[in-house]
Protein backbone atom coordinates (compact mmCIF):
# COMPACT_ATOMS: atom_id res chain seq x y z
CA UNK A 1 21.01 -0.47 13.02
CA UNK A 2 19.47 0.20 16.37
CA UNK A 3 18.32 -3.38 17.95
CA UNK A 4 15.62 -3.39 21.03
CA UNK A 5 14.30 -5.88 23.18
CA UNK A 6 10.26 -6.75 22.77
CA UNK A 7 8.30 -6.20 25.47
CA UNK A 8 9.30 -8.76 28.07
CA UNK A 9 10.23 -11.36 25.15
CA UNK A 10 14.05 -12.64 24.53
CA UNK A 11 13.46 -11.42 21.29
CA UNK A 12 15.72 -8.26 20.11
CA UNK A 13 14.87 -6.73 17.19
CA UNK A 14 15.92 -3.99 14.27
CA UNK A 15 14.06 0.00 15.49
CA UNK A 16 12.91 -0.94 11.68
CA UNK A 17 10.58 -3.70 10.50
CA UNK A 18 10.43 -4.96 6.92
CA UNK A 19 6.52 -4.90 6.18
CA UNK A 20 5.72 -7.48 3.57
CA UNK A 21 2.49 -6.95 2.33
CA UNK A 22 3.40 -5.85 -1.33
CA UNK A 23 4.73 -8.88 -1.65
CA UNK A 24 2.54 -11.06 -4.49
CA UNK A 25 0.30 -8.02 -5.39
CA UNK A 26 2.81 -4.82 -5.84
CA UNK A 27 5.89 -6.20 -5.84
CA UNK A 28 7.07 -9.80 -7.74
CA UNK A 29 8.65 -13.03 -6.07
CA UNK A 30 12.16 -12.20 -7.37
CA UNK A 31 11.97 -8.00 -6.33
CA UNK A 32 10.26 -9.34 -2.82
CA UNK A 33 14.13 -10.85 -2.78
CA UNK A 34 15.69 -7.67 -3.23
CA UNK A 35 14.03 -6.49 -0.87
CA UNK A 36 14.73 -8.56 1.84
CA UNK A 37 18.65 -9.16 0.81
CA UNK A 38 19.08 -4.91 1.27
CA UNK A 39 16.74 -5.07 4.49
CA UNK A 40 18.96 -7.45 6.36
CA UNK A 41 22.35 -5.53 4.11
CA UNK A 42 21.15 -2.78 6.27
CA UNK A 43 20.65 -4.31 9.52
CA UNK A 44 17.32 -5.15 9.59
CA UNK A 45 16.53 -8.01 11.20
CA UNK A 46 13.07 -8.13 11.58
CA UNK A 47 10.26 -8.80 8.86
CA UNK A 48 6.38 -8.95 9.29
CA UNK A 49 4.26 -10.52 7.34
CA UNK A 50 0.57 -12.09 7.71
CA UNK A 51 -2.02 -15.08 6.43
CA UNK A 52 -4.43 -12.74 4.85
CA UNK A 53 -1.24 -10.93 2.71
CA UNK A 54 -0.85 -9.73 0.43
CA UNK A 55 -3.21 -6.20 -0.16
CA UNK A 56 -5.46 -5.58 -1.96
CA UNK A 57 -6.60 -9.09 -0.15
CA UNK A 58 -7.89 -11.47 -3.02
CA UNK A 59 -8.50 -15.14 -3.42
CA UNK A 60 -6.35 -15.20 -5.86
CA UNK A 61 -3.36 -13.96 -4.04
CA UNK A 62 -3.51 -15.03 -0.38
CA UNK A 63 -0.53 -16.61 0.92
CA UNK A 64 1.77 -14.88 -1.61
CA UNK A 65 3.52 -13.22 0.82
CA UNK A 66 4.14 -15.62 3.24
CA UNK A 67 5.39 -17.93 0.27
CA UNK A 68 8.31 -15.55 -1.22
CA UNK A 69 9.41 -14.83 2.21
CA UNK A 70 9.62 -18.91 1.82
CA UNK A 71 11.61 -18.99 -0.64
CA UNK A 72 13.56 -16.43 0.34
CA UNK A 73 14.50 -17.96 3.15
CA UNK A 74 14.88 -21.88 1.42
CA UNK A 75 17.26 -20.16 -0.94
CA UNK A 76 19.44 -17.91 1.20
CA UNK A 77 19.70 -19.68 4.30
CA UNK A 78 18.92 -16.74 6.57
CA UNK A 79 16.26 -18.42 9.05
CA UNK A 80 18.45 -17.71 11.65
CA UNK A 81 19.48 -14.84 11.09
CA UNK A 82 15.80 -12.96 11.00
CA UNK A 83 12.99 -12.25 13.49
CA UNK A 84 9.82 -13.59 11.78
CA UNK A 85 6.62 -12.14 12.70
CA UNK A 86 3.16 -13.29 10.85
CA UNK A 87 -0.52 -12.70 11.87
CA UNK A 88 -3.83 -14.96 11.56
CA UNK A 89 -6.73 -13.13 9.90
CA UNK A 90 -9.60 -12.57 12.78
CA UNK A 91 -13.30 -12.71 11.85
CA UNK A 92 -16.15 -10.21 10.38
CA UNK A 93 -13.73 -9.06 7.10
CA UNK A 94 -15.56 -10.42 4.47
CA UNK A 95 -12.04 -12.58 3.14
CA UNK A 96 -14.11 -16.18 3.20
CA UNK A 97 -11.47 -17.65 0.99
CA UNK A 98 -8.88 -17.32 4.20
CA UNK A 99 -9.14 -20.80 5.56
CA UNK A 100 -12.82 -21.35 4.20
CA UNK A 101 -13.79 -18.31 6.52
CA UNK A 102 -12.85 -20.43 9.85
CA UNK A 103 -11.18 -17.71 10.79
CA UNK A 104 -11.63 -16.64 14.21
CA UNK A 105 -9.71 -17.39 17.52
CA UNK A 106 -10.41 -20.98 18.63
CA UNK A 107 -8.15 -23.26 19.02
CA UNK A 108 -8.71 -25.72 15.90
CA UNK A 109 -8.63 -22.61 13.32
CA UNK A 110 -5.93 -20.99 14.70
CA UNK A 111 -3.78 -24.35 14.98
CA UNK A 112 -4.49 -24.38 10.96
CA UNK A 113 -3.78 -20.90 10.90
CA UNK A 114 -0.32 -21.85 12.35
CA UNK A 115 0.52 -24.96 10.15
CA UNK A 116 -0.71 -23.18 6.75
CA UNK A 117 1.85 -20.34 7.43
CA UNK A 118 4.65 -22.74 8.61
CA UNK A 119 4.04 -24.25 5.46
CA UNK A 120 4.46 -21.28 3.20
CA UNK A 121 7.19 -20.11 4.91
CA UNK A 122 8.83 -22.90 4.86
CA UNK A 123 9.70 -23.04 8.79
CA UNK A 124 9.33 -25.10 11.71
CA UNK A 125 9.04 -22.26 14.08
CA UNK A 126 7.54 -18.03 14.29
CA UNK A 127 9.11 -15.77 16.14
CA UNK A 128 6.39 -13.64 16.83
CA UNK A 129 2.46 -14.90 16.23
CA UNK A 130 0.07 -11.72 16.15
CA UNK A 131 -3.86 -11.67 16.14
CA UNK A 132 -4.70 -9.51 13.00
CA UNK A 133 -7.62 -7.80 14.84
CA UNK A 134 -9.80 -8.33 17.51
CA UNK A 135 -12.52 -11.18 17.60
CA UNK A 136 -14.78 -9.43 19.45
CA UNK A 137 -16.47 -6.00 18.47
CA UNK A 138 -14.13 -3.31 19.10
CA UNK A 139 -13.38 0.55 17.22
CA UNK A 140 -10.62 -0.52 14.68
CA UNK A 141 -9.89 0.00 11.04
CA UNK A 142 -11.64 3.86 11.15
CA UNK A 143 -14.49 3.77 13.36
CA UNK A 144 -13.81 6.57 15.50
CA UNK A 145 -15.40 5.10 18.69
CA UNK A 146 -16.91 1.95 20.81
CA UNK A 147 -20.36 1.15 19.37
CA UNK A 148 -22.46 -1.18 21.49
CA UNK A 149 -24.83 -2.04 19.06
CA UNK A 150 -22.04 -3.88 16.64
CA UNK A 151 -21.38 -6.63 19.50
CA UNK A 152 -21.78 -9.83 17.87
CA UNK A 153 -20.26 -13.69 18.99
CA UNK A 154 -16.74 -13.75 19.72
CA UNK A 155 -13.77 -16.43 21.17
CA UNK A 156 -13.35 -15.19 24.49
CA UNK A 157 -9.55 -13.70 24.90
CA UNK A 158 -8.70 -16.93 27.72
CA UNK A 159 -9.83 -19.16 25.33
CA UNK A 160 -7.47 -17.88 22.41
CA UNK A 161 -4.78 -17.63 24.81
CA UNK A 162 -5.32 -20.99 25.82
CA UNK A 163 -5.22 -21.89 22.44
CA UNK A 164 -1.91 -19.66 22.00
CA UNK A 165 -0.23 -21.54 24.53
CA UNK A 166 -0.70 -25.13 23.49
CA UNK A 167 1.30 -23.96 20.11
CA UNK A 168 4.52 -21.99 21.96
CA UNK A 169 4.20 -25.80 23.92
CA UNK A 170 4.35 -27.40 20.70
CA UNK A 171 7.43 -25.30 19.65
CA UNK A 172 5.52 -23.73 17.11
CA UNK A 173 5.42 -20.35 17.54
CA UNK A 174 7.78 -18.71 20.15
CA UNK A 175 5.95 -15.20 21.61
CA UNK A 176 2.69 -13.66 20.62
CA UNK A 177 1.52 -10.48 19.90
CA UNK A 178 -1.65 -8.17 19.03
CA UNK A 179 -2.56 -6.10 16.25
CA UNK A 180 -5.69 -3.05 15.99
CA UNK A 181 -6.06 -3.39 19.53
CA UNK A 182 -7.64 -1.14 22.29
CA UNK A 183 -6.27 -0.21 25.94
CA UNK A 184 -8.79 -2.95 27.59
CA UNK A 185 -7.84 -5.50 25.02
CA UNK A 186 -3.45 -5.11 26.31
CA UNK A 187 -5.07 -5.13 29.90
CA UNK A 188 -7.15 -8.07 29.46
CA UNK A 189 -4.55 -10.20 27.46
CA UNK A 190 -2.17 -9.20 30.37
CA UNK A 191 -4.57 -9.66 33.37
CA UNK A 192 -5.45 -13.34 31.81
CA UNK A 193 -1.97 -14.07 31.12
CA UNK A 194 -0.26 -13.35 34.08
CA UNK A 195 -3.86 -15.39 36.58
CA UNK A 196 -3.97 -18.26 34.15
CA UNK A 197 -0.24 -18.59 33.45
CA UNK A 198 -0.76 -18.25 29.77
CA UNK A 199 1.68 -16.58 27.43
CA UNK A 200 2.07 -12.82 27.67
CA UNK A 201 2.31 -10.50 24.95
CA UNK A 202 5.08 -8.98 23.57
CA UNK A 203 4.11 -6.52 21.08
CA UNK A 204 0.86 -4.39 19.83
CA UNK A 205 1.25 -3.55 15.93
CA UNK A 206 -1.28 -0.29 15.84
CA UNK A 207 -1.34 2.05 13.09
CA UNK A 208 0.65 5.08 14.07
CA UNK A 209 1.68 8.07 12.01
CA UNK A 210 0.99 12.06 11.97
CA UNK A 211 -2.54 11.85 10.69
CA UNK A 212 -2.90 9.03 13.54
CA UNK A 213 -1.58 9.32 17.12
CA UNK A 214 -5.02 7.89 18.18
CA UNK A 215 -2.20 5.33 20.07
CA UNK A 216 -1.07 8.53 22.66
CA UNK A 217 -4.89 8.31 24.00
CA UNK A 218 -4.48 5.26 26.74
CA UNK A 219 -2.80 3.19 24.76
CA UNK A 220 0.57 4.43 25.33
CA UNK A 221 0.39 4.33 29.26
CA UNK A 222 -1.13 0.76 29.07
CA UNK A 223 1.40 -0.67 27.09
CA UNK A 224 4.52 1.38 29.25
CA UNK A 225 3.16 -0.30 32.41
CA UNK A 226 3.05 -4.01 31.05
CA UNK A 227 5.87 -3.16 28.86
CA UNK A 228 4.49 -4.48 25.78
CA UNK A 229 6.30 -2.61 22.71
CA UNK A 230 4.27 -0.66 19.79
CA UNK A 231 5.40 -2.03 16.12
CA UNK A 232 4.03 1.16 14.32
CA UNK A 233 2.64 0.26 11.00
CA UNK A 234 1.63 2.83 8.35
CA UNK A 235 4.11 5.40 9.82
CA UNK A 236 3.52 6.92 5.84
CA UNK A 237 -0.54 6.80 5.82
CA UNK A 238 -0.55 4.52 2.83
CA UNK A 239 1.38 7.41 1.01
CA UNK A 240 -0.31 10.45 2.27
CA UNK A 241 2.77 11.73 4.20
CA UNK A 242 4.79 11.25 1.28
CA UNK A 243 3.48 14.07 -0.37
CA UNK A 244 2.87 11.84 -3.54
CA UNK A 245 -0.84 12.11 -4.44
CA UNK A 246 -1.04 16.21 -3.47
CA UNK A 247 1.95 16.27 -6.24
CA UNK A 248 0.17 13.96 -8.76
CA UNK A 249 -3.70 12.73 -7.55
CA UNK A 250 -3.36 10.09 -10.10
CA UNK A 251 -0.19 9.08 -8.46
CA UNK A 252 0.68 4.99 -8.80
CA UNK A 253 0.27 3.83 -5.76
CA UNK A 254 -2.50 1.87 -2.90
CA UNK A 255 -5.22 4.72 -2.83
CA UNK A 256 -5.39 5.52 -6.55
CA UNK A 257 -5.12 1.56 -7.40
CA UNK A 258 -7.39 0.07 -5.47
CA UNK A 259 -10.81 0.48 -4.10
CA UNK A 260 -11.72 3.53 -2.34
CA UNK A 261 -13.88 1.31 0.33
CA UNK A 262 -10.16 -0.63 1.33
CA UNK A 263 -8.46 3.10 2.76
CA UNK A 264 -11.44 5.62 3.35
CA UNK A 265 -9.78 7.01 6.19
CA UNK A 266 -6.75 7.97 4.63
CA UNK A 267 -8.84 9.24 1.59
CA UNK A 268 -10.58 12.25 4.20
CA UNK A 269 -10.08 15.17 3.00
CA UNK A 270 -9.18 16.56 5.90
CA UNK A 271 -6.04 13.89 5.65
CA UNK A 272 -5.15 15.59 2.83
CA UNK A 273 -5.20 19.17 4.35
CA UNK A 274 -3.16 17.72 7.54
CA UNK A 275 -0.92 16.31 4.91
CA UNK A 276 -0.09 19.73 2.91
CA UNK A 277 0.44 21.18 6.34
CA UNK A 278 3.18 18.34 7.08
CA UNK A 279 4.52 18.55 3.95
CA UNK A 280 5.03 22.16 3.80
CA UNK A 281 6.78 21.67 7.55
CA UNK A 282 9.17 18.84 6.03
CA UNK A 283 9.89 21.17 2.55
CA UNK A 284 10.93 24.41 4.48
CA UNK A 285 13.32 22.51 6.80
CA UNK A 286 15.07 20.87 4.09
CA UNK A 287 13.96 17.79 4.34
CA UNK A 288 11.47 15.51 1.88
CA UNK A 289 7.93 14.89 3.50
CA UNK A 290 8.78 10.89 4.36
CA UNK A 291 12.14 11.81 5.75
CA UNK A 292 10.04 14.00 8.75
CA UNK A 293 7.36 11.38 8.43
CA UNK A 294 9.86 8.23 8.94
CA UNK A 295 12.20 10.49 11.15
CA UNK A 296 9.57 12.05 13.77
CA UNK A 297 7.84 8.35 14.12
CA UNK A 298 11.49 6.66 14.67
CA UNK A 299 12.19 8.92 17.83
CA UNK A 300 9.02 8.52 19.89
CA UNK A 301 10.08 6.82 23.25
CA UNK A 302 7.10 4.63 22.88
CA UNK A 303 7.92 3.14 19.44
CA UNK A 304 10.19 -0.17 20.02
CA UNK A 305 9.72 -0.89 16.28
CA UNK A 306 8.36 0.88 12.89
CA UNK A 307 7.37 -0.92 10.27
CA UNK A 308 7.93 0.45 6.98
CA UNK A 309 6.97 -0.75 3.35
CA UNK A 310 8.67 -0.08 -0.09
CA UNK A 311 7.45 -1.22 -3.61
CA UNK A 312 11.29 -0.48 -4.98
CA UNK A 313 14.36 -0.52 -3.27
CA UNK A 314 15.12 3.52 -4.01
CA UNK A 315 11.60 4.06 -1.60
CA UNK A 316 13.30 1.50 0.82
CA UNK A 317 16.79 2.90 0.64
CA UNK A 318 14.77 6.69 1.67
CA UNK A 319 13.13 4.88 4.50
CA UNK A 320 15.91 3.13 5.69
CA UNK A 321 17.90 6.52 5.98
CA UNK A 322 15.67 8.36 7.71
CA UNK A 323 16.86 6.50 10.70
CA UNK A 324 19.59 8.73 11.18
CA UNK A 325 17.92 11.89 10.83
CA UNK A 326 17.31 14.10 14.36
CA UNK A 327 14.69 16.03 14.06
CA UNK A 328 15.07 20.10 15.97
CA UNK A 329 13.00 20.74 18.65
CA UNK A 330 11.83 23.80 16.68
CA UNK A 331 10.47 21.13 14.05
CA UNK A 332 8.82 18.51 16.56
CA UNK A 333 7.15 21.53 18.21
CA UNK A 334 5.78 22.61 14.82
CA UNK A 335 4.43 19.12 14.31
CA UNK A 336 2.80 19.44 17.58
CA UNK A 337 1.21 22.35 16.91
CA UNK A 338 -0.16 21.24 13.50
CA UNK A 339 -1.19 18.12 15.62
CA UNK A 340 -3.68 20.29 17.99
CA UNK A 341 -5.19 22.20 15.02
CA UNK A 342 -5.44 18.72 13.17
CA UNK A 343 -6.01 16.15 15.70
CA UNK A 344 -5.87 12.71 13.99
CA UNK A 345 -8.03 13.08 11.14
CA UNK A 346 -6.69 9.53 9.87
CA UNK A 347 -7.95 7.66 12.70
């Protein structure tokens, strides 16, 4: 397995990241085990998780995650041998159950932010602590640009970092990271950082995949020239670019079980179009449509590490492969061109 340093963090971690959040909702305590014993079989080294785990979020659920990866690690001694990543929950989601809704960027919530997921992972220390989203207004999660009129209260970014640094201080968490962030949110963490002496980040975790490459529009030069590494999440569109639900629309999986209002984006139809296109690409090259998904997201210079998600261990063993796969020029060209015809209809 392929190994890469973070950003400008000591950490080095696997190209591949074992996303987590199946784990309580998809996927039992003891298969959440498998899962993670044939992760770090394989080399990976490197597992993300988050407080507000697992999907579809629920009262009922939260923390699952975070607790098998707990037990996981109480049981098979491994703490040292893994990268752990986790994220707090931001504000404006609607999940008031996550830490009675005190969930936004100050420094008392996210200290109990901190302590609840040391707690159910049963560590003293995080590799890698990411803000979910952003607590200000800012185009995430589908909304296709910057809208003004949304602006609403927010922690001001010195203020979190401030916050952020009294817990790598207290040994608590060792790096920091940010997640559904924009090009002035990197800059800004990285202008404050570097004036105020505050903790820099080491890693943006931004959904990136072939319905998405909204990342190549600023995002990608920011984070080259502060050298803060992309984790790609959803490199599969929550199953689009698997070519599962144009074979079966009732097909088992995220956007048939749960509530259209938790995916819309990936539920466009033109995600679906850009998906047969992709999939008809992958079929007449010999290849299945999540070994070009997986492979084609794996080789882009800007990804330092992908993180992909399994509900068995045959999906994770396909994922896992795909690694080694080199994709022709003839092939990434085609992509490319379906790319300008299609451009990022699951943004």
């Amino acid at each position: 397995m392929q190994t890469i340093r973070l950003g400008t963090s000591d950490l080095t971690v696997s190209k591949i990241c074992l996303g987590t959040m199946t784990f309580g909702e998809q996927n039992t305590e003891a298969e959440a085990h498998g899962q993670l014993d044939y992760a770090l079989e394989r080399g990976i080294n490197f597992i993300d998780a988050a407080e507000m785990y697992p999907v579809m979020p629920r009262a009922e659920t939260q923390g699952l995650t975070e607790r098998y990866i707990g037990t996981w690690l109480k049981k098979s001694g491994n703490r040292s041998k893994v990268i752990l990543a986790t994220k707090a929950a931001g504000p404006s989601r609607g999940f008031g159950w996550i830490r009675n809704g005190q969930t936004d960027f100050d420094a008392e919530n996210l200290r109990a932010a901190v302590d609840s997921s040391l707690q159910r992972l049963q560590t003293d220390y995080i590799d890698l602590y990411q803000l979910h989203w952003p607590s200000r207004n800012a185009p995430i999660f589908g909304q296709l640009s910057f809208n003004p009129e949304k602006e609403r209260p927010h922690v001001e970014i010195e203020a979190t970092l401030e916050a952020l640094d009294a817990l790598v201080k207290a040994g608590k968490i060792r790096h920091i990271g940010v997640s559904n962030e924009t090009a002035w949110g990197v800059c800004e963490f990285i202008k404050l950082a570097e004036s105020k002496g505050f903790p820099r980040i080491a890693s943006i975790q931004n959904a990136y995949n072939l319905v998405n490459r909204s990342y190549e529009s600023g995002l990608d030069e920011a984070c080259y020239r502060e050298n803060v590494g992309l984790l790609a999440y959803s490199p599969l569109a929550f199953g689009q670019l698997t070519a599962k639900y144009l074979d079966d629309p009732k097909a088992h999986g995220r956007l048939t079980i749960f509530p259209p209002n938790w995916s819309p984006r990936y539920l466009r139809p033109s995600v679906f179009n850009a998906a047969r296109r992709y999939t008809e690409l992958a079929r007449s090259n010999g290849m299945t449509p999540t070994q070009l998904a997986l492979a084609w997201c794996y080789s882009r210079w800007f990804v330092a590490s992908t993180i992909i998600g399994a509900t068995n261990l045959q999906q994770l063993q396909e994922n896992i492969d795909a690694l080694s796969i080199q994709l022709p020029g003839s092939v990434v060209d085609a992509i490319n061109a379906i790319h300008l015809e299609m451009t990022n209809p699951g943004q």
